[in-house]
PDB file of N, CA and C in Angstrom:
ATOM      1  N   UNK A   1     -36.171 349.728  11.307  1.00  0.00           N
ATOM      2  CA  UNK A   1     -35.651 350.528  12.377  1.00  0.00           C
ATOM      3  C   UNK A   1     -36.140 350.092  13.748  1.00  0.00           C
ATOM      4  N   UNK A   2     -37.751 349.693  14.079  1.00  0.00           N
ATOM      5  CA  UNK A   2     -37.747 349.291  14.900  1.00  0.00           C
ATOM      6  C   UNK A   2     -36.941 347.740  15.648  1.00  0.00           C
ATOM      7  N   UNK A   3     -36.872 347.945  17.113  1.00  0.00           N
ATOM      8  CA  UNK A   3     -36.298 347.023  17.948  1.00  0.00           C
ATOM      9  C   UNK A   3     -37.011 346.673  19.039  1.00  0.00           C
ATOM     10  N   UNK A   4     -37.029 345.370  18.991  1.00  0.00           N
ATOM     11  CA  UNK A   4     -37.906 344.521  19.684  1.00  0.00           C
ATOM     12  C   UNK A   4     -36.875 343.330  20.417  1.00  0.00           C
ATOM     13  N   UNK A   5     -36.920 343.732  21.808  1.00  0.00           N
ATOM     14  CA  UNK A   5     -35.793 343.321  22.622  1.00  0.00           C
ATOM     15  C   UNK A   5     -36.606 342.235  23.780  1.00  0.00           C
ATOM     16  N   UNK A   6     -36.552 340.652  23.600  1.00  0.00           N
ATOM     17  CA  UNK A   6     -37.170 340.188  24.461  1.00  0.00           C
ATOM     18  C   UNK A   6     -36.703 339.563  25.407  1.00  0.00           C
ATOM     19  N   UNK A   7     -36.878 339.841  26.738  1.00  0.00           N
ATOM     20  CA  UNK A   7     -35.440 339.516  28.201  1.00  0.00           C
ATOM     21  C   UNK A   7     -36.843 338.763  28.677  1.00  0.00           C
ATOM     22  N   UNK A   8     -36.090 337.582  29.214  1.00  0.00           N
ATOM     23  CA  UNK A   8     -37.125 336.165  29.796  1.00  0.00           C
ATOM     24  C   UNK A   8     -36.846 335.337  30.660  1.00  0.00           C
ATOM     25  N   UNK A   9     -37.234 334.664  31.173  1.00  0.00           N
ATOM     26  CA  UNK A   9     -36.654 333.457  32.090  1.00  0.00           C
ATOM     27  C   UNK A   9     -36.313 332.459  31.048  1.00  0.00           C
ATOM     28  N   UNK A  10     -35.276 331.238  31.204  1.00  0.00           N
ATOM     29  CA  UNK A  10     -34.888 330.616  30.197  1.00  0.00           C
ATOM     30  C   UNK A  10     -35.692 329.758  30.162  1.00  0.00           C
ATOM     31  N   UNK A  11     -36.896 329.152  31.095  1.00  0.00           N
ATOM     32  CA  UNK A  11     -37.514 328.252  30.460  1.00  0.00           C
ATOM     33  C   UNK A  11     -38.821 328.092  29.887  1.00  0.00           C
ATOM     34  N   UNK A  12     -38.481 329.923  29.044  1.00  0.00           N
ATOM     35  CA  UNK A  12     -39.638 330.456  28.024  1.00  0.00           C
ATOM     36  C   UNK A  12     -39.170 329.829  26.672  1.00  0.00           C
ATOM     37  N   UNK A  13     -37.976 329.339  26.566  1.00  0.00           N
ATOM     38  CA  UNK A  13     -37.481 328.502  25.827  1.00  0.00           C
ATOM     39  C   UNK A  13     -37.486 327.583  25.580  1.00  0.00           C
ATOM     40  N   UNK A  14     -38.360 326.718  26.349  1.00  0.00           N
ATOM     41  CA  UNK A  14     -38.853 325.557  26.528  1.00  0.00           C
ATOM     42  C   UNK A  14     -40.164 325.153  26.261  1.00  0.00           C
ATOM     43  N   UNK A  15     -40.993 326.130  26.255  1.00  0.00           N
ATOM     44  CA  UNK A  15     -42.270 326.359  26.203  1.00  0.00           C
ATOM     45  C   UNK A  15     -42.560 326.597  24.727  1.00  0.00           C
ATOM     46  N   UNK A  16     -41.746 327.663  24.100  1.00  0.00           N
ATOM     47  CA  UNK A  16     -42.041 327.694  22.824  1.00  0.00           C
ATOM     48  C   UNK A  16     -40.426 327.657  22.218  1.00  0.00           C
ATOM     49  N   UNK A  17     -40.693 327.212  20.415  1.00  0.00           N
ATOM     50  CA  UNK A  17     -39.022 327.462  19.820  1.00  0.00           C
ATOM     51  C   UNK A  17     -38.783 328.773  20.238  1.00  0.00           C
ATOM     52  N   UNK A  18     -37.473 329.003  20.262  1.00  0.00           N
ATOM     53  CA  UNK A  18     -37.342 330.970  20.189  1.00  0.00           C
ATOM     54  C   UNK A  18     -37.303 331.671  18.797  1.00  0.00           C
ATOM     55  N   UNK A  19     -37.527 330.298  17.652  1.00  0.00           N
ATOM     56  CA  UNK A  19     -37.581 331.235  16.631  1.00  0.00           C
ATOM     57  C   UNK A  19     -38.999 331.697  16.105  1.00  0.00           C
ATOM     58  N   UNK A  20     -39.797 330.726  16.394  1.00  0.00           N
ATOM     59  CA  UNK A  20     -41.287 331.427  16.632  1.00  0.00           C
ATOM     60  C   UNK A  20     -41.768 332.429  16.888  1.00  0.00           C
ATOM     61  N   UNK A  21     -41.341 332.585  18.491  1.00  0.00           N
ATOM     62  CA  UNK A  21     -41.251 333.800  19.359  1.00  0.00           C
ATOM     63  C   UNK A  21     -40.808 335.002  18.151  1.00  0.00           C
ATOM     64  N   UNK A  22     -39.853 334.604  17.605  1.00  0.00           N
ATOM     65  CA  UNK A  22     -39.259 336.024  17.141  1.00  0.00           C
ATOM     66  C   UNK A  22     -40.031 336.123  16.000  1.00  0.00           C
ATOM     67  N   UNK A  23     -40.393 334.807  15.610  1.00  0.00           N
ATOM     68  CA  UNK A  23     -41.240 335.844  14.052  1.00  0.00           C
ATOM     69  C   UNK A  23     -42.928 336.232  14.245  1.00  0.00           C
ATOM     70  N   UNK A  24     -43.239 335.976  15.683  1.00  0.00           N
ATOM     71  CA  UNK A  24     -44.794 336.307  16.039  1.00  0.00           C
ATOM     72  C   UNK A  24     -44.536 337.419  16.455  1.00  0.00           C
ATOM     73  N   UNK A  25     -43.425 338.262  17.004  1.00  0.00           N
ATOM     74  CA  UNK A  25     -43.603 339.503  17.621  1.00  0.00           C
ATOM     75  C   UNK A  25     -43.660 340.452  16.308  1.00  0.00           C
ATOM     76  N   UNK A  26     -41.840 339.957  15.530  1.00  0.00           N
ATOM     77  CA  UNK A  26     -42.061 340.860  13.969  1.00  0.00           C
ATOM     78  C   UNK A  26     -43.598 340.796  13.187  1.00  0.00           C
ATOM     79  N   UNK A  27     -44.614 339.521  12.865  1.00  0.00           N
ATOM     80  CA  UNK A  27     -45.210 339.620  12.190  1.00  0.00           C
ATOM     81  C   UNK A  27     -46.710 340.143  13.109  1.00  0.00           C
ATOM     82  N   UNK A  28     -46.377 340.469  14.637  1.00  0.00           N
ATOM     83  CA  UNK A  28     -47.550 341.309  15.264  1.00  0.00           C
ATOM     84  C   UNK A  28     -47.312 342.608  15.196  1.00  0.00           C
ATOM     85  N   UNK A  29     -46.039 343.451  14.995  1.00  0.00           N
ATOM     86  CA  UNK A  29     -45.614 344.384  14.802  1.00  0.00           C
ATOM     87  C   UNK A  29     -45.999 345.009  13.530  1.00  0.00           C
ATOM     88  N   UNK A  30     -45.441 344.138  12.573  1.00  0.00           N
ATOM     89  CA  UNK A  30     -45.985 344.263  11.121  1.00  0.00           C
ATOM     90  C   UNK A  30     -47.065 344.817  10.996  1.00  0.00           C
ATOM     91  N   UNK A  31     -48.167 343.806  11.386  1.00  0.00           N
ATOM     92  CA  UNK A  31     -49.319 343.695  11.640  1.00  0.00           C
ATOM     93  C   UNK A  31     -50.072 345.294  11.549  1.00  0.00           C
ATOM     94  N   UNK A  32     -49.601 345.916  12.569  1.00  0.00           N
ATOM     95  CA  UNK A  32     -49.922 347.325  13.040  1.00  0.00           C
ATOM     96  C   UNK A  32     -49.512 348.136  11.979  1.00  0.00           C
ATOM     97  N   UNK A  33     -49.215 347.610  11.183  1.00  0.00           N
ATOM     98  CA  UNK A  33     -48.838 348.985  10.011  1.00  0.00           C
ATOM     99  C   UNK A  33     -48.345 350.252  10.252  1.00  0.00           C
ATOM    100  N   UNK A  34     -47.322 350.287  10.928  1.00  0.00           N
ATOM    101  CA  UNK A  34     -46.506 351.422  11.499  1.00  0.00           C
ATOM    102  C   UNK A  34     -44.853 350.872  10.958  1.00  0.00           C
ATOM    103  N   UNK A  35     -44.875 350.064  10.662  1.00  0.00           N
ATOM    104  CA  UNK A  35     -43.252 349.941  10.295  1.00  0.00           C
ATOM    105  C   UNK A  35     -43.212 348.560   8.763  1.00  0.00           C
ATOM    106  N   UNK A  36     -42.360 348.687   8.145  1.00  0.00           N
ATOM    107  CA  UNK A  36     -42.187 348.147   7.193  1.00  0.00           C
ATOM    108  C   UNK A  36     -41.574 347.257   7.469  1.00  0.00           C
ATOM    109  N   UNK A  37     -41.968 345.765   7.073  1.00  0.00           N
ATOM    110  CA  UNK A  37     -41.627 344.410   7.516  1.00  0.00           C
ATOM    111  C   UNK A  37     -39.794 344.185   7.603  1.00  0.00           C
ATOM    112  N   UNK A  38     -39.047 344.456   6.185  1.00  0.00           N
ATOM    113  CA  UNK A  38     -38.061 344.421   6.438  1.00  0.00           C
ATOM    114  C   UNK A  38     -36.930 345.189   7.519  1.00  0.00           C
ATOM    115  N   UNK A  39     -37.976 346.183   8.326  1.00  0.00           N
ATOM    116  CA  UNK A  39     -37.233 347.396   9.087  1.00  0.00           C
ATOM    117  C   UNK A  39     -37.160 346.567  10.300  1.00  0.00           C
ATOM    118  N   UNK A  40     -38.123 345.553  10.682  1.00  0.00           N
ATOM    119  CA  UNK A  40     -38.282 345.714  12.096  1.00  0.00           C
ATOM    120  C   UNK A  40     -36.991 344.437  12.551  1.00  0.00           C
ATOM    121  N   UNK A  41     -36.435 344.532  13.911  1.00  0.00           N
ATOM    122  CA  UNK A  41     -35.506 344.042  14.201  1.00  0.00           C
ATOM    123  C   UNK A  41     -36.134 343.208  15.628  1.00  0.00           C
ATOM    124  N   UNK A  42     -36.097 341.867  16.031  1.00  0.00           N
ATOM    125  CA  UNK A  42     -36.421 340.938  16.877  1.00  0.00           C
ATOM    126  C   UNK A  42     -35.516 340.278  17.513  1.00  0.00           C
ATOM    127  N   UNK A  43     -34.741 340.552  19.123  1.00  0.00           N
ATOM    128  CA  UNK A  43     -34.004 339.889  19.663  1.00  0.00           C
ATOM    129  C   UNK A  43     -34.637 339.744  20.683  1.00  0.00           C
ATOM    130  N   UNK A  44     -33.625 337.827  21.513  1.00  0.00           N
ATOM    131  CA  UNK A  44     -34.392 337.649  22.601  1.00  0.00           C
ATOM    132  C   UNK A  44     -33.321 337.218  23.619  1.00  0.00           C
ATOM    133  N   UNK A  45     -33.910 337.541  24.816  1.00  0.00           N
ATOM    134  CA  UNK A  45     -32.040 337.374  25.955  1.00  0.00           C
ATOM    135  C   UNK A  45     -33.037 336.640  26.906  1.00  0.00           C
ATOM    136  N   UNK A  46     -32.447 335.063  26.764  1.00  0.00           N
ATOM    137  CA  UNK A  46     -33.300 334.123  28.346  1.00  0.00           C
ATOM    138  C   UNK A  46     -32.240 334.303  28.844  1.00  0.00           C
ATOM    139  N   UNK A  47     -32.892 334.842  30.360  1.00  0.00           N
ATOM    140  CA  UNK A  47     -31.998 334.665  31.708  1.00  0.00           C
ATOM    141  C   UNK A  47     -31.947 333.286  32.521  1.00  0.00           C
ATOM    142  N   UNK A  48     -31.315 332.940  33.023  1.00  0.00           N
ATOM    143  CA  UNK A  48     -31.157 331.983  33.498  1.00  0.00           C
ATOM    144  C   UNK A  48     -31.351 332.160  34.895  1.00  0.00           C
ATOM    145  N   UNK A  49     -31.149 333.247  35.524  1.00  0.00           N
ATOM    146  CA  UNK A  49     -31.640 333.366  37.023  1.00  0.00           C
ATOM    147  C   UNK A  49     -32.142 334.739  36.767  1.00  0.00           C
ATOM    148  N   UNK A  50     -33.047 334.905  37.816  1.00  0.00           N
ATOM    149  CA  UNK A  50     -33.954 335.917  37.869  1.00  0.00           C
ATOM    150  C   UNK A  50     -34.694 336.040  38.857  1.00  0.00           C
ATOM    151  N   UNK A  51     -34.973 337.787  39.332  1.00  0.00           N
ATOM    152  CA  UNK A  51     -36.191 337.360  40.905  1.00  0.00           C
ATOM    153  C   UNK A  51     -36.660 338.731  40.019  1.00  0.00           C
ATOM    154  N   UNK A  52     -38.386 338.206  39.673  1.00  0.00           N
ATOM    155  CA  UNK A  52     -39.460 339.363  39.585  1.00  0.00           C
ATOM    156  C   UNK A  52     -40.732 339.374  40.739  1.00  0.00           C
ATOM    157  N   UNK A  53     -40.792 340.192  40.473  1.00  0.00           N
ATOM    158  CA  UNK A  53     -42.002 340.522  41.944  1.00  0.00           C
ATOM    159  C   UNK A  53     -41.778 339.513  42.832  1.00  0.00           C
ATOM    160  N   UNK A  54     -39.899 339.366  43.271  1.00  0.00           N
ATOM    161  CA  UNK A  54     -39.999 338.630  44.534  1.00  0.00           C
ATOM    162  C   UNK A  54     -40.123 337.017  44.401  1.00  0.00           C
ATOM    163  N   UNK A  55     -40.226 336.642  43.170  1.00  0.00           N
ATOM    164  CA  UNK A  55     -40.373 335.370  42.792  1.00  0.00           C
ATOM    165  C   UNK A  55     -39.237 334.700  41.763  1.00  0.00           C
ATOM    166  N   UNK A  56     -39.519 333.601  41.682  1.00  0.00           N
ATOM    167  CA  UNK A  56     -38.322 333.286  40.288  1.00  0.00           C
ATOM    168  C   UNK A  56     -39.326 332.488  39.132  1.00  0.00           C
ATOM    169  N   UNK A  57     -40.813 333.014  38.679  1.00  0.00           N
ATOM    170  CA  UNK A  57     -41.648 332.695  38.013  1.00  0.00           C
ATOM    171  C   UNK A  57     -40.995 332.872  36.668  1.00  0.00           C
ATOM    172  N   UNK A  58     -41.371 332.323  35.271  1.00  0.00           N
ATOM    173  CA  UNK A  58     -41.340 333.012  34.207  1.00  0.00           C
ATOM    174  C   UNK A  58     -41.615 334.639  34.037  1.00  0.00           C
ATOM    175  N   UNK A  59     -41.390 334.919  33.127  1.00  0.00           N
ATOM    176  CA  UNK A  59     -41.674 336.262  32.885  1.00  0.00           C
ATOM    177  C   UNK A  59     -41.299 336.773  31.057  1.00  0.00           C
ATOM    178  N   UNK A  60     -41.631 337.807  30.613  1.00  0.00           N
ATOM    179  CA  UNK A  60     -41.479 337.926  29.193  1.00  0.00           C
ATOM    180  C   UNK A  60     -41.457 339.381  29.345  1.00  0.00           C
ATOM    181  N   UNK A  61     -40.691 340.347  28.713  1.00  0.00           N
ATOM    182  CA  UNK A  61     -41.075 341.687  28.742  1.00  0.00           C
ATOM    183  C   UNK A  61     -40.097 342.125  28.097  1.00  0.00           C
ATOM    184  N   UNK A  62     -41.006 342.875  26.651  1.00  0.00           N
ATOM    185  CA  UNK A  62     -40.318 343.517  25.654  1.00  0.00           C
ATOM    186  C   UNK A  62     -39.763 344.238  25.771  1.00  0.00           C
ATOM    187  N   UNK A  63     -39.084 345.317  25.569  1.00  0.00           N
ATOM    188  CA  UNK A  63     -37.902 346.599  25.067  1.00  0.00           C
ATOM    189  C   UNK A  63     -38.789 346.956  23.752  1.00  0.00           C
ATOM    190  N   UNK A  64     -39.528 347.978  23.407  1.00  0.00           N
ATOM    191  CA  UNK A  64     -39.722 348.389  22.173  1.00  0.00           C
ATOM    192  C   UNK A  64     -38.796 349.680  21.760  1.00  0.00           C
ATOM    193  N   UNK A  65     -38.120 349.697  21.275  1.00  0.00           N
ATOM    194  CA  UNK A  65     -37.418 350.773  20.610  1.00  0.00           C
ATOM    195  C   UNK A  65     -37.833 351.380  18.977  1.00  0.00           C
ATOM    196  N   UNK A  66     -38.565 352.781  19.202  1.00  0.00           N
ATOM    197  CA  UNK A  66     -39.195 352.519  17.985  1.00  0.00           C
ATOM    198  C   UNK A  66     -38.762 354.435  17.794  1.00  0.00           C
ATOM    199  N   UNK A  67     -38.689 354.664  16.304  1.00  0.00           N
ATOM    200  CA  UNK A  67     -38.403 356.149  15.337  1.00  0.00           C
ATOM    201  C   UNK A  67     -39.838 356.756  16.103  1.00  0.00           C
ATOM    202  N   UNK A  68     -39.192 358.250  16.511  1.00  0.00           N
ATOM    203  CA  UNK A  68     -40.412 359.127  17.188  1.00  0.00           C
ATOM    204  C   UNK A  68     -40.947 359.911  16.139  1.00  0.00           C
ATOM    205  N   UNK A  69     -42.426 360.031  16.696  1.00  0.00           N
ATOM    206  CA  UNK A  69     -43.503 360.306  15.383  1.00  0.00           C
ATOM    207  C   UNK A  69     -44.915 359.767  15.930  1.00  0.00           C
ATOM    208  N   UNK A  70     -44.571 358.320  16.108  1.00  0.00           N
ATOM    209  CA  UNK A  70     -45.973 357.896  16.448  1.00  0.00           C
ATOM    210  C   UNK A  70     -46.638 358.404  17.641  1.00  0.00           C
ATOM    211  N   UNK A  71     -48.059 358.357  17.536  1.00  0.00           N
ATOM    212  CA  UNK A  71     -48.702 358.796  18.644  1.00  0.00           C
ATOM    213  C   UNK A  71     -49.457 358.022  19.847  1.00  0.00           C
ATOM    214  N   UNK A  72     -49.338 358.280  21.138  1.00  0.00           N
ATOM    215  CA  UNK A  72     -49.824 357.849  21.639  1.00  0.00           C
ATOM    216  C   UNK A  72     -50.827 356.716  21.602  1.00  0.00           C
ATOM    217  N   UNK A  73     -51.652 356.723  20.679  1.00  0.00           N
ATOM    218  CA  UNK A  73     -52.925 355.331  20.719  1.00  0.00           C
ATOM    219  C   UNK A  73     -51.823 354.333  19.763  1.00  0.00           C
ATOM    220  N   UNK A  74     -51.217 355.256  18.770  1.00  0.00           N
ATOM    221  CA  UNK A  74     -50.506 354.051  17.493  1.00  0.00           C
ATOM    222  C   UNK A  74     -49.597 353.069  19.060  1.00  0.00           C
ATOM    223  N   UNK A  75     -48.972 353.633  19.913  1.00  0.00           N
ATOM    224  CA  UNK A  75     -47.981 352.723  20.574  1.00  0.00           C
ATOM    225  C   UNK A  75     -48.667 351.967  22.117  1.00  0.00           C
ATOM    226  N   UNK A  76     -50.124 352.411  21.870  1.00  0.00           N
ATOM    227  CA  UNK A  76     -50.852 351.447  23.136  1.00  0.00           C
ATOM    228  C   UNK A  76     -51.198 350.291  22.400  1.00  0.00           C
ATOM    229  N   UNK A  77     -51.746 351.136  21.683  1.00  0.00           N
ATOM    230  CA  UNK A  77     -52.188 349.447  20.195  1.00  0.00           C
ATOM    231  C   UNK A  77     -51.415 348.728  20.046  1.00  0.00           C
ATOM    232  N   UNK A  78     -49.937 349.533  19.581  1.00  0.00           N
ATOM    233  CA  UNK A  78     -48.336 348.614  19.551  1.00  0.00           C
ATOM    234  C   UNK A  78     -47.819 347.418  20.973  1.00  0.00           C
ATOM    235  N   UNK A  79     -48.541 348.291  22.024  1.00  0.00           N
ATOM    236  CA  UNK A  79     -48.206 347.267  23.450  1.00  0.00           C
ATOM    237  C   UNK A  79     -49.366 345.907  23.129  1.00  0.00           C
ATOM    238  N   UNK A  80     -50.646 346.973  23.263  1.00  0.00           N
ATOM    239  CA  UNK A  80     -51.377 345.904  23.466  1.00  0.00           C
ATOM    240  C   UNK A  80     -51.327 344.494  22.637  1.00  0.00           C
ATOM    241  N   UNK A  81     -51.567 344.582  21.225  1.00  0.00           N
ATOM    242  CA  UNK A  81     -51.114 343.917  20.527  1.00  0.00           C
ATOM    243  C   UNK A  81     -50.043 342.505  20.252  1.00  0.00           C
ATOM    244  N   UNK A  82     -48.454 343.070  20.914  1.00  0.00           N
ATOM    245  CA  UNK A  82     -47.481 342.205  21.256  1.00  0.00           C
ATOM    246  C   UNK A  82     -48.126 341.573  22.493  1.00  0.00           C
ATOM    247  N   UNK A  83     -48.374 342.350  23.326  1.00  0.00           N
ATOM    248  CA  UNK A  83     -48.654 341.371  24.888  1.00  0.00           C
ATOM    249  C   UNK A  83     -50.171 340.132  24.560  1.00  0.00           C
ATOM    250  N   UNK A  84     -50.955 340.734  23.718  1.00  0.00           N
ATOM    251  CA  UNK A  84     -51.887 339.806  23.571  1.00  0.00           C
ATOM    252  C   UNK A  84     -51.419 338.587  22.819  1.00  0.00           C
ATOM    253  N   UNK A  85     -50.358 339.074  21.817  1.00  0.00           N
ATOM    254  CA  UNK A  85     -50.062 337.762  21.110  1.00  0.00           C
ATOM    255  C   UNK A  85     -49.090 336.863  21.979  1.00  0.00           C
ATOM    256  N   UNK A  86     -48.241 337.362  22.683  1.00  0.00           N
ATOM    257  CA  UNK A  86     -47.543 336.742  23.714  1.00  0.00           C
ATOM    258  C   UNK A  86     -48.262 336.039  24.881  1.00  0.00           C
ATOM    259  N   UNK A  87     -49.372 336.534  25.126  1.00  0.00           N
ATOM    260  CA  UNK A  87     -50.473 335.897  25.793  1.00  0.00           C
ATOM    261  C   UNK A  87     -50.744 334.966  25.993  1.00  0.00           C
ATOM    262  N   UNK A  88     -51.109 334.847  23.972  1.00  0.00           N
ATOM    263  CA  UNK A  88     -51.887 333.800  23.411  1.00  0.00           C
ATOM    264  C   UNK A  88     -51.162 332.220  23.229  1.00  0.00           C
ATOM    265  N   UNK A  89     -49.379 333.144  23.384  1.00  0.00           N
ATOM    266  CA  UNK A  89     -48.452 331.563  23.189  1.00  0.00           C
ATOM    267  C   UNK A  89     -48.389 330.942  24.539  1.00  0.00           C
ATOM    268  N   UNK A  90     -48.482 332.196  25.370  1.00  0.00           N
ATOM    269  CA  UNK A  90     -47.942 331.978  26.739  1.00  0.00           C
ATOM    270  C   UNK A  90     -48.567 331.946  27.931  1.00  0.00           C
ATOM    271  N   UNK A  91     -49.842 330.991  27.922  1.00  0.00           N
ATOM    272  CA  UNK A  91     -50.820 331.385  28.696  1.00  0.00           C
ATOM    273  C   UNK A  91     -50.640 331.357  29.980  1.00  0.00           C
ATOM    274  N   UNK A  92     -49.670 330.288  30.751  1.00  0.00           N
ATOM    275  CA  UNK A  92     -49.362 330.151  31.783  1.00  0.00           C
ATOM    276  C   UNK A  92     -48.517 331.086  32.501  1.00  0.00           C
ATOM    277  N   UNK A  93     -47.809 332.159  31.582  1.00  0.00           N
ATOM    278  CA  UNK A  93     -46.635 332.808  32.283  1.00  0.00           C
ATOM    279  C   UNK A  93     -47.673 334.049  32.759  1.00  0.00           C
ATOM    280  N   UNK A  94     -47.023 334.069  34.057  1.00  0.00           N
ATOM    281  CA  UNK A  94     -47.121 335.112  34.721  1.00  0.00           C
ATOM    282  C   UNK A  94     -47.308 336.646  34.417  1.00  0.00           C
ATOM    283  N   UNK A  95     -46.281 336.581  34.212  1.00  0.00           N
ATOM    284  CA  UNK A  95     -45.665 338.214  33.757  1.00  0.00           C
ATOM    285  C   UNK A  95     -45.304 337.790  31.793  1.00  0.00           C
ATOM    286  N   UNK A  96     -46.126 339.108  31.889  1.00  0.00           N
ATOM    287  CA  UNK A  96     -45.473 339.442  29.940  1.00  0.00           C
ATOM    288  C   UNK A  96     -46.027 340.640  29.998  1.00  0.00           C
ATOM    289  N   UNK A  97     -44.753 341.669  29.824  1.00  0.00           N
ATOM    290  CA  UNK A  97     -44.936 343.148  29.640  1.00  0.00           C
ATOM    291  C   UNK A  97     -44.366 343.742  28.767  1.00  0.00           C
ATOM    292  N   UNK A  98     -44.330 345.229  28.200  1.00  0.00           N
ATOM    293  CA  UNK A  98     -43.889 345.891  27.206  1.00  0.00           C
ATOM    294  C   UNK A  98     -43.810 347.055  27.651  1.00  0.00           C
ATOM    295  N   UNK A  99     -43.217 347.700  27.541  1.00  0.00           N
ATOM    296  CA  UNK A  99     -42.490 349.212  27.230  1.00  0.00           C
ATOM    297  C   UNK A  99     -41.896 349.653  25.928  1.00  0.00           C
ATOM    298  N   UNK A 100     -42.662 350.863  25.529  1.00  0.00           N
ATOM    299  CA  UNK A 100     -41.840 351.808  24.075  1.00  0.00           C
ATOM    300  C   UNK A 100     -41.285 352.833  24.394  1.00  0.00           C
ATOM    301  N   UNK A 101     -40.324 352.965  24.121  1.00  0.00           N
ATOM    302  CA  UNK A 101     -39.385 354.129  23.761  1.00  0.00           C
ATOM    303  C   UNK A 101     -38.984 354.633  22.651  1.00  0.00           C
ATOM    304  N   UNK A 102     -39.102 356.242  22.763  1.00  0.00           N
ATOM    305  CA  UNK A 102     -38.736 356.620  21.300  1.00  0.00           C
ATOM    306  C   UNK A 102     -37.251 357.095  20.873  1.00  0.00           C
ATOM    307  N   UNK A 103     -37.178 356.597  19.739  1.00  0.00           N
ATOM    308  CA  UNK A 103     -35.788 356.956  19.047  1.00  0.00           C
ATOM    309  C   UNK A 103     -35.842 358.234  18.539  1.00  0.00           C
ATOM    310  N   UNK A 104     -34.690 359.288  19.022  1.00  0.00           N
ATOM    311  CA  UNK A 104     -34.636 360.256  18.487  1.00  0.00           C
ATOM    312  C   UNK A 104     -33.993 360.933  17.144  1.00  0.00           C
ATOM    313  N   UNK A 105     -35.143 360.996  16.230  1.00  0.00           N
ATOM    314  CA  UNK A 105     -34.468 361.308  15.019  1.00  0.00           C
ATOM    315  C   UNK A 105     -33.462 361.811  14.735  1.00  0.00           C
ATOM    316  N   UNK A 106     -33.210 363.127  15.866  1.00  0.00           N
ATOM    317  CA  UNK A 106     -31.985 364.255  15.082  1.00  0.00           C
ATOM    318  C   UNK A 106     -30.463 363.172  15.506  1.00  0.00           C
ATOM    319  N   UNK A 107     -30.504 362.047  16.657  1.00  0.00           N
ATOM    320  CA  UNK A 107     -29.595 361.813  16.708  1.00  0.00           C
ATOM    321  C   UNK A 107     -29.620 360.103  16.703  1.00  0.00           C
ATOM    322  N   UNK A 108     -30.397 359.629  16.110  1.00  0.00           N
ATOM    323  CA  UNK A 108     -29.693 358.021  15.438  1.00  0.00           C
ATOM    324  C   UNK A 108     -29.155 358.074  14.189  1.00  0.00           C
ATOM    325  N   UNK A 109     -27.758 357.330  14.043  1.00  0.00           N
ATOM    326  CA  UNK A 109     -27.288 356.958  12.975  1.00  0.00           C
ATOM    327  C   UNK A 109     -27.249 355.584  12.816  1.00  0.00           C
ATOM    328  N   UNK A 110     -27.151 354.494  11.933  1.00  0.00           N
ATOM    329  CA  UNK A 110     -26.531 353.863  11.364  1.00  0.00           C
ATOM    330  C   UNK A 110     -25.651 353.754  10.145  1.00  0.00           C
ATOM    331  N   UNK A 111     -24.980 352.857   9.757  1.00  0.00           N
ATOM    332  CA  UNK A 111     -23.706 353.080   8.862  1.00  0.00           C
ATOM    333  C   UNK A 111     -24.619 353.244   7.484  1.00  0.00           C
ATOM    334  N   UNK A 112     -25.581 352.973   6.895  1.00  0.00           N
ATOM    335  CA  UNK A 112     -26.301 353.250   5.595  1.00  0.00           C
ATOM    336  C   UNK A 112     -26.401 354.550   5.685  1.00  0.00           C
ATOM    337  N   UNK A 113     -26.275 355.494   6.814  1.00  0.00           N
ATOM    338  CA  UNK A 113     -26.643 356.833   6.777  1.00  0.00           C
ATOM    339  C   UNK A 113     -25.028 357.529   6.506  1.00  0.00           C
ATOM    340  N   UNK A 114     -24.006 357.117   6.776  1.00  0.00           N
ATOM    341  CA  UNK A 114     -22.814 357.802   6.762  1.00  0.00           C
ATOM    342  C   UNK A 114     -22.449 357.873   5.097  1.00  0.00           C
TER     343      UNK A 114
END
């Protein structure tokens, strides 16, 4: 269920494969034992132009979309965690941030639920 949405400059694509990228965030996510490996979902959108803080630097910054329940420390741990491992690939980039948001139970569906 969870979603892990990664919007970038495109030549974060260059720096590392993007399929890497996607299986270090799922298997840092994992990691945290809050979601079950096959649940979690990993996409990534390089931009090709971009101005952050006024600049046209790299940049990395997740979208967490995650089922509400967890608490507060479970989803700082959840930030901290991704951004450190993104860190660790990405030492030179500038910017690498995260934000969670919660999914509201009474009203997500998908088609396994109909």
């Amino acid at each position: 269920m969870p979603h892990f949405i990664l919007d970038c400059s495109e030549n974060i694509l260059e720096l590392q494969k993007p399929r890497e990228v996607l299986e270090e965030v799922l298997e840092t996510a994992y990691a945290t034992g809050l979601f079950e490996k096959n649940d979690i979902k990993v996409r990534l959108n390089p931009f090709k132009h971009s101005l952050v803080q006024g600049s046209d630097d790299d940049f990395i910054h997740v979208f967490a979309n995650i089922m509400e329940g967890r608490n507060t420390e479970q989803k700082s741990n959840l930030s901290k965690q991704i951004v450190a491992k993104l860190k660790s690939m990405f030492p030179s980039t500038p910017i690498i941030s995260i934000n969670i948001r919660d999914f509201e139970k009474a009203s997500y569906c998908n088609k396994k639920m109909l």
